[in-house]
Protein backbone atom coordinates (compact mmCIF):
# COMPACT_ATOMS: atom_id res chain seq x y z
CA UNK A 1 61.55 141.35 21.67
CA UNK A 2 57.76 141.26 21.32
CA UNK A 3 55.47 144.79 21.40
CA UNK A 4 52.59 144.64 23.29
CA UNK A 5 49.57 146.70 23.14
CA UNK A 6 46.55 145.89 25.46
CA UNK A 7 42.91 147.06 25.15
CA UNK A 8 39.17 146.64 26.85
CA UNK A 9 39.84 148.53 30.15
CA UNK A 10 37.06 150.96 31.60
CA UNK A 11 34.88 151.64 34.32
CA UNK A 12 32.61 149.20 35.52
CA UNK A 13 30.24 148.56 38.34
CA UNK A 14 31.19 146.37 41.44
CA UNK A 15 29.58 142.77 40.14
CA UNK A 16 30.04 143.27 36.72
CA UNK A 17 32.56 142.18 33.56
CA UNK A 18 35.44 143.18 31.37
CA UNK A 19 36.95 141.50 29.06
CA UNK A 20 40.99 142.77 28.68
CA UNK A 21 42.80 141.99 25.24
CA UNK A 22 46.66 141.86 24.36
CA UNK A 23 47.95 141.57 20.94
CA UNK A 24 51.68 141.21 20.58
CA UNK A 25 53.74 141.50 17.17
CA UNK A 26 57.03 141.54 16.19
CA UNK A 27 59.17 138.92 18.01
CA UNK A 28 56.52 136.66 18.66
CA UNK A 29 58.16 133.13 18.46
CA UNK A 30 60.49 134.25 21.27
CA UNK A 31 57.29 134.29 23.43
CA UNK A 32 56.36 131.24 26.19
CA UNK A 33 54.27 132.80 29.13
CA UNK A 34 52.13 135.68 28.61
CA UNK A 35 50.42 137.44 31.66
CA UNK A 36 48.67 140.35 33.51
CA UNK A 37 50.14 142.30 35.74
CA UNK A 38 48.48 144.92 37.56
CA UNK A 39 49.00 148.05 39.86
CA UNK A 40 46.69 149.84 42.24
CA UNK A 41 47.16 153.28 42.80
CA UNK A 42 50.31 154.20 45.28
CA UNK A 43 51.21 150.16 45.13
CA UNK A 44 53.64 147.79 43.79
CA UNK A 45 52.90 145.59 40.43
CA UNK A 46 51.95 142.32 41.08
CA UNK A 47 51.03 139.40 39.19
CA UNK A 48 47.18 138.57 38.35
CA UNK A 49 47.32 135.50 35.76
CA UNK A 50 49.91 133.59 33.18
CA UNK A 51 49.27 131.26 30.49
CA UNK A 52 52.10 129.25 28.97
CA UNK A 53 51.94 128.31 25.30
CA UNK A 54 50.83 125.32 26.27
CA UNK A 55 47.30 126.48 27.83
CA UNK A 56 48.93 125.99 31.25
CA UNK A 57 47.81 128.94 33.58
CA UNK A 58 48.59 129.94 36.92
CA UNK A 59 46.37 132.79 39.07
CA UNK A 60 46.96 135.02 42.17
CA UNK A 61 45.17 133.76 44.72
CA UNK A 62 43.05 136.91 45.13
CA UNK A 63 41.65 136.48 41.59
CA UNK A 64 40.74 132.54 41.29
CA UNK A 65 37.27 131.98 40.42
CA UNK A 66 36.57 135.32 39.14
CA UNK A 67 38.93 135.79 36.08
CA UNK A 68 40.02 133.68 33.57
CA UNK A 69 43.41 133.76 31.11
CA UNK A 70 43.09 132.37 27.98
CA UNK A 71 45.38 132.82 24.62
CA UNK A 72 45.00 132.35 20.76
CA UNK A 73 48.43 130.79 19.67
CA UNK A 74 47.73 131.66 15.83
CA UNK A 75 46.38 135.41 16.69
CA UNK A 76 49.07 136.01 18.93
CA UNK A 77 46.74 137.66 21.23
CA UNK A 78 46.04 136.70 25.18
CA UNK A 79 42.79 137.84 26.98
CA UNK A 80 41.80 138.06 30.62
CA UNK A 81 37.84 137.67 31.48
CA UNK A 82 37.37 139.64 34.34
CA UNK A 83 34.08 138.63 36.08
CA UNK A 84 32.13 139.15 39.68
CA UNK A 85 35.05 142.39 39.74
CA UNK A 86 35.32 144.51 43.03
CA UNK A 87 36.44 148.13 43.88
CA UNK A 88 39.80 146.21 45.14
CA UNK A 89 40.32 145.16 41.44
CA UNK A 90 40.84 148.97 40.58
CA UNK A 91 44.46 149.82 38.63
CA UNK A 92 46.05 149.72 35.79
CA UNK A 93 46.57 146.37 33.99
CA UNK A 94 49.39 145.51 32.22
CA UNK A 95 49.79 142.46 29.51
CA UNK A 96 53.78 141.26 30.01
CA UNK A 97 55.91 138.27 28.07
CA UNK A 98 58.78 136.07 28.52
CA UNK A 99 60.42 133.56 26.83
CA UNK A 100 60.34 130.61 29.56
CA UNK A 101 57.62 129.34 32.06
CA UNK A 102 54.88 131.42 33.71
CA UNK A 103 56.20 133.47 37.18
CA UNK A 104 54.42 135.41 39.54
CA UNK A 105 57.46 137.82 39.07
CA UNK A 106 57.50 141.56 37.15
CA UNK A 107 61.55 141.07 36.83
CA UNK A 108 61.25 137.90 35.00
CA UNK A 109 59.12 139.00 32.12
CA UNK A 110 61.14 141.34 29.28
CA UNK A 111 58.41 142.76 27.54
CA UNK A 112 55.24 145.16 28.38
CA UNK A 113 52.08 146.30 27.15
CA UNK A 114 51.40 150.24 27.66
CA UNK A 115 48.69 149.57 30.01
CA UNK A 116 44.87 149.86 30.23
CA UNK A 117 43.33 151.35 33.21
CA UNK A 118 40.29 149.30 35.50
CA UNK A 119 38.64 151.26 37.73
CA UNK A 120 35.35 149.54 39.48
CA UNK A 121 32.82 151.66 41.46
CA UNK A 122 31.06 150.46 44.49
């Protein structure tokens, strides 16, 4: 399977931007969907945003508008814009991959970034 190692989190004000990177090696071919994944402190990991190979994406419904998934196919690398970010956006992100379609669903994905902490200030 794919290694994943993400990069660009930090501490931002409410209102302002990150940018969040993912490069993945190794296995890369085996690789369909790539997303972000996130968990607040004391929660569950859910699903922020997924991007097929294709440039089909899918969002959480609590993100739309604000961030943005893209990918570059020939760097092997996907990125999630992060703007108009609110103390609620606070945790750790993590960059996942799996071999079929995108799903809102941390079982379905087989492999993980490390993850990169967000923390936004009010």
């Amino acid at each position: 399977q794919a290694q994943l190692v993400e990069s660009g989190g930090g501490l931002v004000q409410a209102g302002g931007s990150l940018r969040l990177s993912c490069a993945a090696s190794g296995r890369t071919l085996s690789i369909s969907t790539m997303g972000w994944f996130r968990q607040p402190p004391g929660k569950e990991r859910d699903f922020v945003a997924g991007i097929v190979r294709n440039g089909i994406t899918s969002y959480a419904d609590s993100v739309k508008g604000r961030f943005t998934i893209s990918r570059d196919n020939v760097k092997n690398t996907v990125y999630l814009q992060m703007n108009s970010l609110k103390p609620e956006d606070t945790a750790v992100y993590y960059c996942a991959a799996r071999p079929g379609l995108s799903a809102p669903h941390v079982g379905r994905y087989n492999a993980w970034g490390q993850g990169t902490q967000v923390t936004v200030s009010s």
